[in-house]
C-alpha atoms as a PDB file:
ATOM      1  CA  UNK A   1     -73.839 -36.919  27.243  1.00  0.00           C
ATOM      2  CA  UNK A   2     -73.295 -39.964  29.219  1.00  0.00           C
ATOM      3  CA  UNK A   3     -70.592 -39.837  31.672  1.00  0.00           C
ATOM      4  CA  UNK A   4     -68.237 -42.920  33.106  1.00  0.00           C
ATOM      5  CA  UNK A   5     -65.554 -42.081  35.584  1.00  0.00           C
ATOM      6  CA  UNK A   6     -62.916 -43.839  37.834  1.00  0.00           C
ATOM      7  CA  UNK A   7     -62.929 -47.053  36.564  1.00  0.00           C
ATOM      8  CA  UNK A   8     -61.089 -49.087  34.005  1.00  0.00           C
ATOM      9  CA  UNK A   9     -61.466 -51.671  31.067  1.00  0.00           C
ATOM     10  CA  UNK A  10     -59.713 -53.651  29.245  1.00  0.00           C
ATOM     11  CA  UNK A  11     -59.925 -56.726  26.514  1.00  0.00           C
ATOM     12  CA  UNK A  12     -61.199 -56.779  23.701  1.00  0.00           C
ATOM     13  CA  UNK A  13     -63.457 -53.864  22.194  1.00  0.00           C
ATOM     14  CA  UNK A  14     -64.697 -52.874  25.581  1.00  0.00           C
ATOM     15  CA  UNK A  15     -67.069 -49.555  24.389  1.00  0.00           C
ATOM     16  CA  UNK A  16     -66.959 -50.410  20.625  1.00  0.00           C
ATOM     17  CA  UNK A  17     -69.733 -48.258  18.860  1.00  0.00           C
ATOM     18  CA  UNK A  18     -70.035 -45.306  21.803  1.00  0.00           C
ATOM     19  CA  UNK A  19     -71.740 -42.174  21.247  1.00  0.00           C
ATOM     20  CA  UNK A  20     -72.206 -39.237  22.981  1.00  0.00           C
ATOM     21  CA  UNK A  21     -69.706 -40.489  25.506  1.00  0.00           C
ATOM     22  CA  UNK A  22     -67.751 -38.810  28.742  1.00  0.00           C
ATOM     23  CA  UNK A  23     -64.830 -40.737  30.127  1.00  0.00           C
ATOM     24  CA  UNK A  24     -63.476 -39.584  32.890  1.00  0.00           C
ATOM     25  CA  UNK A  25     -60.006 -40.727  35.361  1.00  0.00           C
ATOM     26  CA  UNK A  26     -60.967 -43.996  33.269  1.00  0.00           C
ATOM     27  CA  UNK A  27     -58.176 -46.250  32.322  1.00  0.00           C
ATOM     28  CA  UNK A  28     -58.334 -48.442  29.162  1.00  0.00           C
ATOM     29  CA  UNK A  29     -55.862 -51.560  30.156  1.00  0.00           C
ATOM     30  CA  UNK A  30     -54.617 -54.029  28.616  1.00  0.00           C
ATOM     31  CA  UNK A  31     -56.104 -55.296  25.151  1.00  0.00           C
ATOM     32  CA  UNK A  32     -57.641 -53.955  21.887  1.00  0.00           C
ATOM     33  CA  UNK A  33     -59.788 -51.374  19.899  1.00  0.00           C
ATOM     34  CA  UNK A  34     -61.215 -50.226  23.178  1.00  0.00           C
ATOM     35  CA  UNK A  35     -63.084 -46.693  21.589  1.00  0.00           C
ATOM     36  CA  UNK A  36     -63.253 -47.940  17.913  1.00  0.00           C
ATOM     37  CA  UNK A  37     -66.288 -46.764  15.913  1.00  0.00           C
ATOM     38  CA  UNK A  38     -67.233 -44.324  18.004  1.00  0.00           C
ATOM     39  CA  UNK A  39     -68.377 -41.155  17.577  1.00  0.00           C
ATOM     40  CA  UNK A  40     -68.515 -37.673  19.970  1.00  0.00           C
ATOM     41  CA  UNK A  41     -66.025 -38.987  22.708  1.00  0.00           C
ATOM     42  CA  UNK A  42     -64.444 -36.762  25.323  1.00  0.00           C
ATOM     43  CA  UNK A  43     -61.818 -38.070  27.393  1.00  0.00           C
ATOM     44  CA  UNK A  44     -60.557 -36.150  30.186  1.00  0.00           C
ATOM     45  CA  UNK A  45     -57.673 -37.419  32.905  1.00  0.00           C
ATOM     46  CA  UNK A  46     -57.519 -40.769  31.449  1.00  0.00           C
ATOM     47  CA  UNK A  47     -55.048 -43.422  30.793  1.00  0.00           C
ATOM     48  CA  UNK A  48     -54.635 -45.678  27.764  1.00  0.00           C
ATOM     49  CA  UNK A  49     -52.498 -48.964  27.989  1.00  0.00           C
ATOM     50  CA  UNK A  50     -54.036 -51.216  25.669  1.00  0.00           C
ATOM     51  CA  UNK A  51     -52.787 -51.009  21.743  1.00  0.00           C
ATOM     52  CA  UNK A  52     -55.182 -49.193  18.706  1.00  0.00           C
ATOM     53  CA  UNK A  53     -57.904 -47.772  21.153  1.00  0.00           C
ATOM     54  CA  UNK A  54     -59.349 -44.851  19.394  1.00  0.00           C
ATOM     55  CA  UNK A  55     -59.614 -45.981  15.486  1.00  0.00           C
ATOM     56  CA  UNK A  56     -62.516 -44.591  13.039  1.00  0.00           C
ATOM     57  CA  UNK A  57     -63.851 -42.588  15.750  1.00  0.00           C
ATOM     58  CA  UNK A  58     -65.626 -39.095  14.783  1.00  0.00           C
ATOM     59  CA  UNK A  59     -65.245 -35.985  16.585  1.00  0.00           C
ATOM     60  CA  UNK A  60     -63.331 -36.342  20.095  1.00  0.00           C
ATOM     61  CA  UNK A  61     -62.063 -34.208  22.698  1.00  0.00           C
ATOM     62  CA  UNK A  62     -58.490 -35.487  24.545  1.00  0.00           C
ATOM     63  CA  UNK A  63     -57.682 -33.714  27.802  1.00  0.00           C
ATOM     64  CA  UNK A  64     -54.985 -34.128  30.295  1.00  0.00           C
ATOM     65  CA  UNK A  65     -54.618 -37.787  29.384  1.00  0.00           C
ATOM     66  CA  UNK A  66     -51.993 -39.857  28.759  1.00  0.00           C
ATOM     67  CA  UNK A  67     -50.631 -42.993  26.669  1.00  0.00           C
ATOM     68  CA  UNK A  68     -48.727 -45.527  27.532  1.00  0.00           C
ATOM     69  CA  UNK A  69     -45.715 -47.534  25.762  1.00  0.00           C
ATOM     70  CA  UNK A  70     -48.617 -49.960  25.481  1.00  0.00           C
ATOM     71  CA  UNK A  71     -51.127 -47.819  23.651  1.00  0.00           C
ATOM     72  CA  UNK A  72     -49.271 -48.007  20.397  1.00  0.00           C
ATOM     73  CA  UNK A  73     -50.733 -46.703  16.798  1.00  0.00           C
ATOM     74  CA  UNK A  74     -53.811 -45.291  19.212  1.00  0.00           C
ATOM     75  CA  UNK A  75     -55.354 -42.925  16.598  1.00  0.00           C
ATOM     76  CA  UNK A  76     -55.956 -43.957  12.919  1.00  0.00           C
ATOM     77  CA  UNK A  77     -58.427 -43.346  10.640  1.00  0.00           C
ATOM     78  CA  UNK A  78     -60.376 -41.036  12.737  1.00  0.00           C
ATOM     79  CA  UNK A  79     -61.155 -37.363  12.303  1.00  0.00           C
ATOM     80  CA  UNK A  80     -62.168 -33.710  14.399  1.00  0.00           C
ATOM     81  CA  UNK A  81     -60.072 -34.501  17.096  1.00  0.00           C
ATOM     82  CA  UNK A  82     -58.888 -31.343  19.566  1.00  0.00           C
ATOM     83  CA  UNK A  83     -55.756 -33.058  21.847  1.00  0.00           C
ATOM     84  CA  UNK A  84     -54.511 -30.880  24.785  1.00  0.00           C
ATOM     85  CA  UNK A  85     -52.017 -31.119  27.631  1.00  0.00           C
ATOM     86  CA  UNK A  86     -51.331 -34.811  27.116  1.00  0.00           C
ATOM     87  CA  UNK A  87     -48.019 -37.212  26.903  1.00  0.00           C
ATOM     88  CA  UNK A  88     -47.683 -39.889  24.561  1.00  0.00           C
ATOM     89  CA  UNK A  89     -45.109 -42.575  25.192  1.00  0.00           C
ATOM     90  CA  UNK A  90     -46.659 -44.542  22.697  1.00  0.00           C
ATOM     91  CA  UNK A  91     -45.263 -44.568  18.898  1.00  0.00           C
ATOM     92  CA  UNK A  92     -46.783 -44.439  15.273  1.00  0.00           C
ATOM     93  CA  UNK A  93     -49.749 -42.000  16.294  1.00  0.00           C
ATOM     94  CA  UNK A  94     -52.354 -40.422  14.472  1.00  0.00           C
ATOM     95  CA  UNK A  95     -52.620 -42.035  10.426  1.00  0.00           C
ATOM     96  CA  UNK A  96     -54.510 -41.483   7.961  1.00  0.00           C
ATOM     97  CA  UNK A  97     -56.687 -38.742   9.821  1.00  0.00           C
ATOM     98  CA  UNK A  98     -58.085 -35.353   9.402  1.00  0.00           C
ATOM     99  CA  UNK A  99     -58.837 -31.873  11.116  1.00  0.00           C
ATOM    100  CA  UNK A 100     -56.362 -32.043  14.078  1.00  0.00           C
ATOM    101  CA  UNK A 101     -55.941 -29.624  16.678  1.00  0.00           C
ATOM    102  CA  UNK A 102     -52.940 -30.182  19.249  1.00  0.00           C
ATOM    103  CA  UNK A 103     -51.881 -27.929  22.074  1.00  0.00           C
ATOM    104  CA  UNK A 104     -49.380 -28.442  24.974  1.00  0.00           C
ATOM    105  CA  UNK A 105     -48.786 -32.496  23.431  1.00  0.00           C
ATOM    106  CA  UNK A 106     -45.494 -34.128  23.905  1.00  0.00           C
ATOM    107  CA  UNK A 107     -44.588 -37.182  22.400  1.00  0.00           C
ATOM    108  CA  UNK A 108     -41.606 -39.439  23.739  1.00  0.00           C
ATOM    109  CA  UNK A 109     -41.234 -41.846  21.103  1.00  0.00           C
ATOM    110  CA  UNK A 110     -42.333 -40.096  18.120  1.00  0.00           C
ATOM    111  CA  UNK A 111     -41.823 -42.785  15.544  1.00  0.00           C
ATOM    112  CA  UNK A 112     -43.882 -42.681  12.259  1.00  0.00           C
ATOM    113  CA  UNK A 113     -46.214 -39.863  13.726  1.00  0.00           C
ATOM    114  CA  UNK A 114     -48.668 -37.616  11.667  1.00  0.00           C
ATOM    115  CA  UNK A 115     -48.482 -39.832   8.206  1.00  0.00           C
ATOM    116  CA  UNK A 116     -50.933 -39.419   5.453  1.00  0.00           C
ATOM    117  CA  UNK A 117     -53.042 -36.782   8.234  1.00  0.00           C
ATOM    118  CA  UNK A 118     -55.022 -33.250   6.676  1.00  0.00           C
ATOM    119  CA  UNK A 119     -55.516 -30.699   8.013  1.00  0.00           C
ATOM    120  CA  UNK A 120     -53.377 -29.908  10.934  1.00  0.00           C
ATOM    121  CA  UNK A 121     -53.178 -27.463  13.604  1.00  0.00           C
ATOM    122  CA  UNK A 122     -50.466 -27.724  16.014  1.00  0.00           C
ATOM    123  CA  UNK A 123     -49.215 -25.303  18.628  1.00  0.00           C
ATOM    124  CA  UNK A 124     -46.648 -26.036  21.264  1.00  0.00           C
ATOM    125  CA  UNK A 125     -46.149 -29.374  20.112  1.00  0.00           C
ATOM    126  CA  UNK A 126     -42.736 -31.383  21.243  1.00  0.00           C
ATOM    127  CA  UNK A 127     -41.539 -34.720  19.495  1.00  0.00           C
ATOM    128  CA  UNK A 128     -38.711 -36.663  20.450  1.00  0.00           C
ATOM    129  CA  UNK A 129     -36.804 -39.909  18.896  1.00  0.00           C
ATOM    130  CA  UNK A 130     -38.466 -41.613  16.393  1.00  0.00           C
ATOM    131  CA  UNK A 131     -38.191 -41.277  12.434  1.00  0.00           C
ATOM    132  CA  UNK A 132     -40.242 -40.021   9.713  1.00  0.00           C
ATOM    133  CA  UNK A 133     -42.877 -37.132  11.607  1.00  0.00           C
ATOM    134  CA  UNK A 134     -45.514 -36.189   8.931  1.00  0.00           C
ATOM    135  CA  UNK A 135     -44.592 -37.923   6.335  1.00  0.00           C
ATOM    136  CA  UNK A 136     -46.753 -37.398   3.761  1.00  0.00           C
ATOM    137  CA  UNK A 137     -49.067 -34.892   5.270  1.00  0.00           C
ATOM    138  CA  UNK A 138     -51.063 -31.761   3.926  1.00  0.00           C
ATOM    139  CA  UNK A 139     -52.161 -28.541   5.198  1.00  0.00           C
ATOM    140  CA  UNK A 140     -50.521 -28.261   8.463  1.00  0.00           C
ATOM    141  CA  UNK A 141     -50.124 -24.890  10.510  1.00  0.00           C
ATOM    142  CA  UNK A 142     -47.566 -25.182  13.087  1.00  0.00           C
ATOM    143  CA  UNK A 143     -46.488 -22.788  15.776  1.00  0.00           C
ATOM    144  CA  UNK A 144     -44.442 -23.899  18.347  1.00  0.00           C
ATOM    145  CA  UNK A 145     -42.985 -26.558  17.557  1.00  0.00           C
ATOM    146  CA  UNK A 146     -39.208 -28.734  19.263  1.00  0.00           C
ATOM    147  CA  UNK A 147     -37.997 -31.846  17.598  1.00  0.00           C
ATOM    148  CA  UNK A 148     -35.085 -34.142  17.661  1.00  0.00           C
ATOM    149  CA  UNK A 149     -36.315 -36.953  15.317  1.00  0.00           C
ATOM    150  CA  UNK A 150     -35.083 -38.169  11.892  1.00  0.00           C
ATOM    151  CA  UNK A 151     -36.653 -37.425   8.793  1.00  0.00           C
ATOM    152  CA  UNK A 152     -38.909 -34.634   9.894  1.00  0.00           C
ATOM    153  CA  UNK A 153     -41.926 -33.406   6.999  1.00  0.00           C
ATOM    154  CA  UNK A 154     -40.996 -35.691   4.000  1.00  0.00           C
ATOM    155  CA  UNK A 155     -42.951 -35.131   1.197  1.00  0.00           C
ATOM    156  CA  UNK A 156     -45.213 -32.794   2.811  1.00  0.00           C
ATOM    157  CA  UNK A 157     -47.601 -30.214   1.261  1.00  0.00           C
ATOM    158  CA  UNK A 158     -48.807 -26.700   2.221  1.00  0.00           C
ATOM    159  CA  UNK A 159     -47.481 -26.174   5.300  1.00  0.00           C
ATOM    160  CA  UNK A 160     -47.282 -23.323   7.836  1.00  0.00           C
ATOM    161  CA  UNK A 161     -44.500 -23.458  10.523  1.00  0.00           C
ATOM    162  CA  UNK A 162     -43.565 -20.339  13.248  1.00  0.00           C
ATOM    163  CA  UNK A 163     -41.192 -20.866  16.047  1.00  0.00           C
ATOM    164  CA  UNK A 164     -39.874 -24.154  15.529  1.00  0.00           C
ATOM    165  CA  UNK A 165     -36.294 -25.508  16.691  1.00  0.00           C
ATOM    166  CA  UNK A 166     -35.972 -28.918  14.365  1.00  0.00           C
ATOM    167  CA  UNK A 167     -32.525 -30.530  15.495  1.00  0.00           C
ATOM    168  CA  UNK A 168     -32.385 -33.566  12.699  1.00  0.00           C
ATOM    169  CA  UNK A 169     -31.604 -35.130   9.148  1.00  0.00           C
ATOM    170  CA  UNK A 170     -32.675 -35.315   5.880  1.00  0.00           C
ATOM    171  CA  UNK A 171     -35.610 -32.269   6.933  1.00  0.00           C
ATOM    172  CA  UNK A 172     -37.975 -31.455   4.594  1.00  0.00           C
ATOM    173  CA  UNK A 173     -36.920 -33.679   1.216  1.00  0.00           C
ATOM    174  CA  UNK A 174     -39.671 -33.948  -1.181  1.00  0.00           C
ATOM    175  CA  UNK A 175     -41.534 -30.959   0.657  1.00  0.00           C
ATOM    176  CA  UNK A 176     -43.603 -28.889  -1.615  1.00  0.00           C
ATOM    177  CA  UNK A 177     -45.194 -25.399  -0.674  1.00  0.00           C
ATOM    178  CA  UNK A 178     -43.855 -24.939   2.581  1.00  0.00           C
ATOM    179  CA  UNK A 179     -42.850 -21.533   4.389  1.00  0.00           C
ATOM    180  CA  UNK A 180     -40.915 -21.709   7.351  1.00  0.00           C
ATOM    181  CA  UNK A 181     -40.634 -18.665   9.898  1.00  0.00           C
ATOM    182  CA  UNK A 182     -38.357 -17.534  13.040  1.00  0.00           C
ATOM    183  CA  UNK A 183     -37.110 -21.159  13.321  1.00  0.00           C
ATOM    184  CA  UNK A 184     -33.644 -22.920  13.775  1.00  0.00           C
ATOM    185  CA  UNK A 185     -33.252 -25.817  11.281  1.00  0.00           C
ATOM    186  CA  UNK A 186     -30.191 -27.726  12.838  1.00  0.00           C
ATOM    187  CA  UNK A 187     -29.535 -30.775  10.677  1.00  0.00           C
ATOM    188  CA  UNK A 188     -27.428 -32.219   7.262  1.00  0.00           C
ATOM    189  CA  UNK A 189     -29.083 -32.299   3.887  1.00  0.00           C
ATOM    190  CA  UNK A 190     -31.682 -29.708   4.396  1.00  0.00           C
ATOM    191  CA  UNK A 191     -34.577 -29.435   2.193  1.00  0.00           C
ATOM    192  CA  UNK A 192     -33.578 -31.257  -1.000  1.00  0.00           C
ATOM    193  CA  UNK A 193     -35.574 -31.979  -4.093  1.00  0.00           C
ATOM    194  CA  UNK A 194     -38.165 -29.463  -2.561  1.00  0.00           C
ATOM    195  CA  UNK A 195     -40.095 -27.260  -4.480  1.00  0.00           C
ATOM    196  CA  UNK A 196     -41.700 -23.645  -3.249  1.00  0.00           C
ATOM    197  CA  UNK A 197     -39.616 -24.086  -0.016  1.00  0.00           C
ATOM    198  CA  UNK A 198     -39.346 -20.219   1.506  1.00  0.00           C
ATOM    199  CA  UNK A 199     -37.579 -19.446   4.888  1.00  0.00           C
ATOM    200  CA  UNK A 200     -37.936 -16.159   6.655  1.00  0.00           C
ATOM    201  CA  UNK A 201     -36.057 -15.198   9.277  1.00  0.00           C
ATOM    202  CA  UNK A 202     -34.462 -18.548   9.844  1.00  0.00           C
ATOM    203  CA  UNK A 203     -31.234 -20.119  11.289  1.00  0.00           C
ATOM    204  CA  UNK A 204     -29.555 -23.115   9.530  1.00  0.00           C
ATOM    205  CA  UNK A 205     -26.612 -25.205  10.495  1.00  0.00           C
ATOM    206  CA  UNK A 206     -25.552 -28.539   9.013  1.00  0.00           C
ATOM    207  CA  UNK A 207     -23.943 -29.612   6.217  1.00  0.00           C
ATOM    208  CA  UNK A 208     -25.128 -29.125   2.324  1.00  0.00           C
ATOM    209  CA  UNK A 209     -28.127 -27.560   2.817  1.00  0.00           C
ATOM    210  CA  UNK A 210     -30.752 -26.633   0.279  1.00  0.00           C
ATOM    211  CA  UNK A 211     -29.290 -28.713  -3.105  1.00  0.00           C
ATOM    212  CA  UNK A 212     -31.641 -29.642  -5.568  1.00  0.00           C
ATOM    213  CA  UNK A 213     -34.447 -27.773  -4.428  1.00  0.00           C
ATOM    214  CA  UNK A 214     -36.936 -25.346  -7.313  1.00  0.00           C
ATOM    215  CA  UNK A 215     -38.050 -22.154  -6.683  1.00  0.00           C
ATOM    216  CA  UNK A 216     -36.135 -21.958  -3.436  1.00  0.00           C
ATOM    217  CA  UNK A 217     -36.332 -18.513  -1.642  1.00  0.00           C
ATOM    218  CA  UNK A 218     -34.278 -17.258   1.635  1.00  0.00           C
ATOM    219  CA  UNK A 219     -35.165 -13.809   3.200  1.00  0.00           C
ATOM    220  CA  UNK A 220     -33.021 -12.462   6.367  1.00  0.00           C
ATOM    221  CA  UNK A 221     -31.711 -16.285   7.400  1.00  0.00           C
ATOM    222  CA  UNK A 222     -28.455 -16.693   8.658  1.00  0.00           C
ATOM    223  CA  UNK A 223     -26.247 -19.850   8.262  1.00  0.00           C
ATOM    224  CA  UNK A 224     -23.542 -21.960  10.308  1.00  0.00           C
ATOM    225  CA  UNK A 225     -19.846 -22.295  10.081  1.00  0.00           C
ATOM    226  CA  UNK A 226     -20.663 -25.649   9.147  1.00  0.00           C
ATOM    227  CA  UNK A 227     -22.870 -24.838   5.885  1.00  0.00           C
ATOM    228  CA  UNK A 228     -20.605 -26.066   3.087  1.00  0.00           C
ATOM    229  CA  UNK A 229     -21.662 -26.972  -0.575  1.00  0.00           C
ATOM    230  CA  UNK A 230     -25.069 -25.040   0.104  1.00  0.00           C
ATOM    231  CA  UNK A 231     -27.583 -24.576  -2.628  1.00  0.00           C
ATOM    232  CA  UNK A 232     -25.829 -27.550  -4.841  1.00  0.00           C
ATOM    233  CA  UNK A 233     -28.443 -27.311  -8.243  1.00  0.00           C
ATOM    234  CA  UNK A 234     -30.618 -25.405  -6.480  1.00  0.00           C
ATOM    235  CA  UNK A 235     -32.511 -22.190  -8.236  1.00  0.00           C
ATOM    236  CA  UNK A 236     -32.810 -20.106  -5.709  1.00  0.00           C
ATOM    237  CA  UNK A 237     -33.277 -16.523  -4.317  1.00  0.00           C
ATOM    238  CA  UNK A 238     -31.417 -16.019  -1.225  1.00  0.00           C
ATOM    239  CA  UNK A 239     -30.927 -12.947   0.813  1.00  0.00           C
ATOM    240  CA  UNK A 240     -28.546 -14.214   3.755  1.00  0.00           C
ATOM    241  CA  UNK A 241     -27.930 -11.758   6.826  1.00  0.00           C
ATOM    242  CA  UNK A 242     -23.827 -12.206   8.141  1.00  0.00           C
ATOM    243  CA  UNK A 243     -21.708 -14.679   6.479  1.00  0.00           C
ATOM    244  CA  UNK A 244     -22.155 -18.447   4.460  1.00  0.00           C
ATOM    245  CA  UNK A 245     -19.177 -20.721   4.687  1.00  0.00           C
ATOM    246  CA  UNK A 246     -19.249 -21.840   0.913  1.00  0.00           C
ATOM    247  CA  UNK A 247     -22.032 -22.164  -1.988  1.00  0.00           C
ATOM    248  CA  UNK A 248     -21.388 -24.453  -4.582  1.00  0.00           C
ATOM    249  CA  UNK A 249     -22.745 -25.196  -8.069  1.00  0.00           C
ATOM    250  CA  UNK A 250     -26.122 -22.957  -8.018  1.00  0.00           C
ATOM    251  CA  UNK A 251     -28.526 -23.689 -11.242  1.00  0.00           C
ATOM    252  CA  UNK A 252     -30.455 -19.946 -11.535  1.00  0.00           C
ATOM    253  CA  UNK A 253     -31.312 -17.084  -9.051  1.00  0.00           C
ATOM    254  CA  UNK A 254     -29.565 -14.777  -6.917  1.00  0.00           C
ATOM    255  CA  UNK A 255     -27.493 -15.246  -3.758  1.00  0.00           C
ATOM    256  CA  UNK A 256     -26.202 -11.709  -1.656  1.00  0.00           C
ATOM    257  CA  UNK A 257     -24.877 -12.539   1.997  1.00  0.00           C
ATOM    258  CA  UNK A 258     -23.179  -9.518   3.810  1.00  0.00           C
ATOM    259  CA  UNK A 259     -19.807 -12.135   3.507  1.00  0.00           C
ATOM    260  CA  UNK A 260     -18.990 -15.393   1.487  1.00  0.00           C
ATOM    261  CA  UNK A 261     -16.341 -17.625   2.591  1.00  0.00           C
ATOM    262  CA  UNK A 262     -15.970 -19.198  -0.841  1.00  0.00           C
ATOM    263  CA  UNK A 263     -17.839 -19.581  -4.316  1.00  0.00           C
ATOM    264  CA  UNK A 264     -17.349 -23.667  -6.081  1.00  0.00           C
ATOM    265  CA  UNK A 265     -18.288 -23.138  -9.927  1.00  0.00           C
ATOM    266  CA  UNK A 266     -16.548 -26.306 -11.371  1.00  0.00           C
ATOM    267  CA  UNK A 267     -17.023 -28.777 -14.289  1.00  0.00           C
ATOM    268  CA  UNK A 268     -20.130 -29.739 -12.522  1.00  0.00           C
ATOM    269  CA  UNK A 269     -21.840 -27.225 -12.983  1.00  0.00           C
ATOM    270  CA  UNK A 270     -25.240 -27.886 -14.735  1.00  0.00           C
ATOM    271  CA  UNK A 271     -27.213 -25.255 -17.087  1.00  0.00           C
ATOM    272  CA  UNK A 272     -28.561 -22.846 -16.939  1.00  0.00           C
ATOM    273  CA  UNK A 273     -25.412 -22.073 -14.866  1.00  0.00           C
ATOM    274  CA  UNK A 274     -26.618 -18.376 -14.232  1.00  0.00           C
ATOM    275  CA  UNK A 275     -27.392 -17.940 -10.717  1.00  0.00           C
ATOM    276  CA  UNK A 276     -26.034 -14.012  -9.969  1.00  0.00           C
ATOM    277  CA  UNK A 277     -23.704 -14.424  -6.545  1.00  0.00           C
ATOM    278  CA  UNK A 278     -22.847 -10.973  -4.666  1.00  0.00           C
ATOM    279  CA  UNK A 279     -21.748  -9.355  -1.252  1.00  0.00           C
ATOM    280  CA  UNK A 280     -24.298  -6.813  -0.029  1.00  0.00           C
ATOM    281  CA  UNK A 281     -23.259  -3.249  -0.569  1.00  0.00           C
ATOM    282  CA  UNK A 282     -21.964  -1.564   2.681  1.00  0.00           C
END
């Protein structure tokens, strides 16, 4: 493998078409598509400034680097990449790619990351600002995982997530196939219109949670004060350790929480209207 080290590019397609390829304390500067085409790249201690530099590249190795506000939309298209112990300042990272593998990453503007990616593996993994993480995405295992931004896994499928805290909005809508464990989901309008959503061991807060969601299942999650109207036209199985504040409208299942502040069955209500609602037995 060829190595270059402490020294810098920039322009316009600067190593367009490497292979086999070491870069070391090297920083890209301004311009465009420094790394694009490439193929078996590892990058160690390096610096990228200049926008789109690593697109349709094949199996890469990013280590200890970072990216600049500059380096904006810096992965697409590409695939086999292992990221660890890097920053990215940059927004609208990694589309449209496949077989991921993130450890110790932290993005600062984490705008439009992860959509349309397979495959990913992400561990310790901290996003902040920004709307719409993962949209779109498939088979993602995640432990470790701290966000603040909006949006977080629309329309996802088959995902994996351990030991997350998710502080947001409008979480998980459209999600299908997802299990979430020993996490806090902090946010309104949890999980709607998802389907095969399970949570295990969980912590919600935030207003209406969980309405219009299939095949919804809760085991040993607790809720909020400020969970009101939860499980709107949801079908659902729920077993909820301590108290929820108020459920309202619930299409099918079974609800038991050790208290309930209040039960809403009103003209609303849609069939099959059967969803069994109960305090746990002392």
């Amino acid at each position: 493998m060829e190595t270059i080290a402490n020294t810098e590019f920039g322009g316009e397609r600067p190593l367009f078409g490497a292979q086999n390829l070491q870069l070391d304390h090297v920083v890209i500067r301004a311009g465009e598509s420094a790394l694009k085409e490439c193929r078996n790249i590892r990058a160690t201690n390096c610096r990228f400034e200049g926008n789109y530099p690593l697109w349709h590249v094949h199996g890469f190795v990013i280590e200890d680097c970072y990216f600049d506000v500059g380096g904006r939309s810096a992965l697409w298209y590409s695939d086999h990449l292992q990221m660890r112990r890097t920053r990215i300042d940059a927004p609208k990272m990694f589309r449209e790619m496949h077989h991921l593998e993130l450890e110790d990453v932290e993005m600062r503007d984490a705008d439009e990351v992860f959509w349309r990616c397979e495959h990913l593996r992400l561990r310790h993994v901290r996003l902040h600002g920004g709307t719409y993480p993962f949209m779109f995405s498939r088979d993602i295992v995640v432990d470790g995982l701290e966000t603040d931004s909006k949006y977080v896994f629309q329309y996802v499928r088959n995902a994996e997530i351990r030991h997350a805290r998710i502080t947001t909005k409008d979480a998980l809508w459209e999600a299908e196939d997802v299990t979430i464990y020993d996490s806090e989901l902090n946010g309104e309008y949890l999980g709607w219109h998802s389907r095969n959503l399970r949570l295990v061991n969980c912590l919600i807060t935030g207003e209406q949670p969980l309405c219009y969601a299939q095949n919804l299942v809760l085991e040993n999650c607790r809720f909020g004060a400020d969970c009101d109207r939860a499980f709107e036209y949801s079908s659902v199985q729920a077993d909820i350790c301590g108290s929820i504040t108020n459920i309202k409208n619930p299409l099918s299942g079974q609800i038991i929480a050790d208290a309930i502040g209040s039960v809403t069955l009103d003209e609303h209500l849609r069939a099959p209207g059967n969803c069994r609602i109960s305090l746990r037995s002392s």
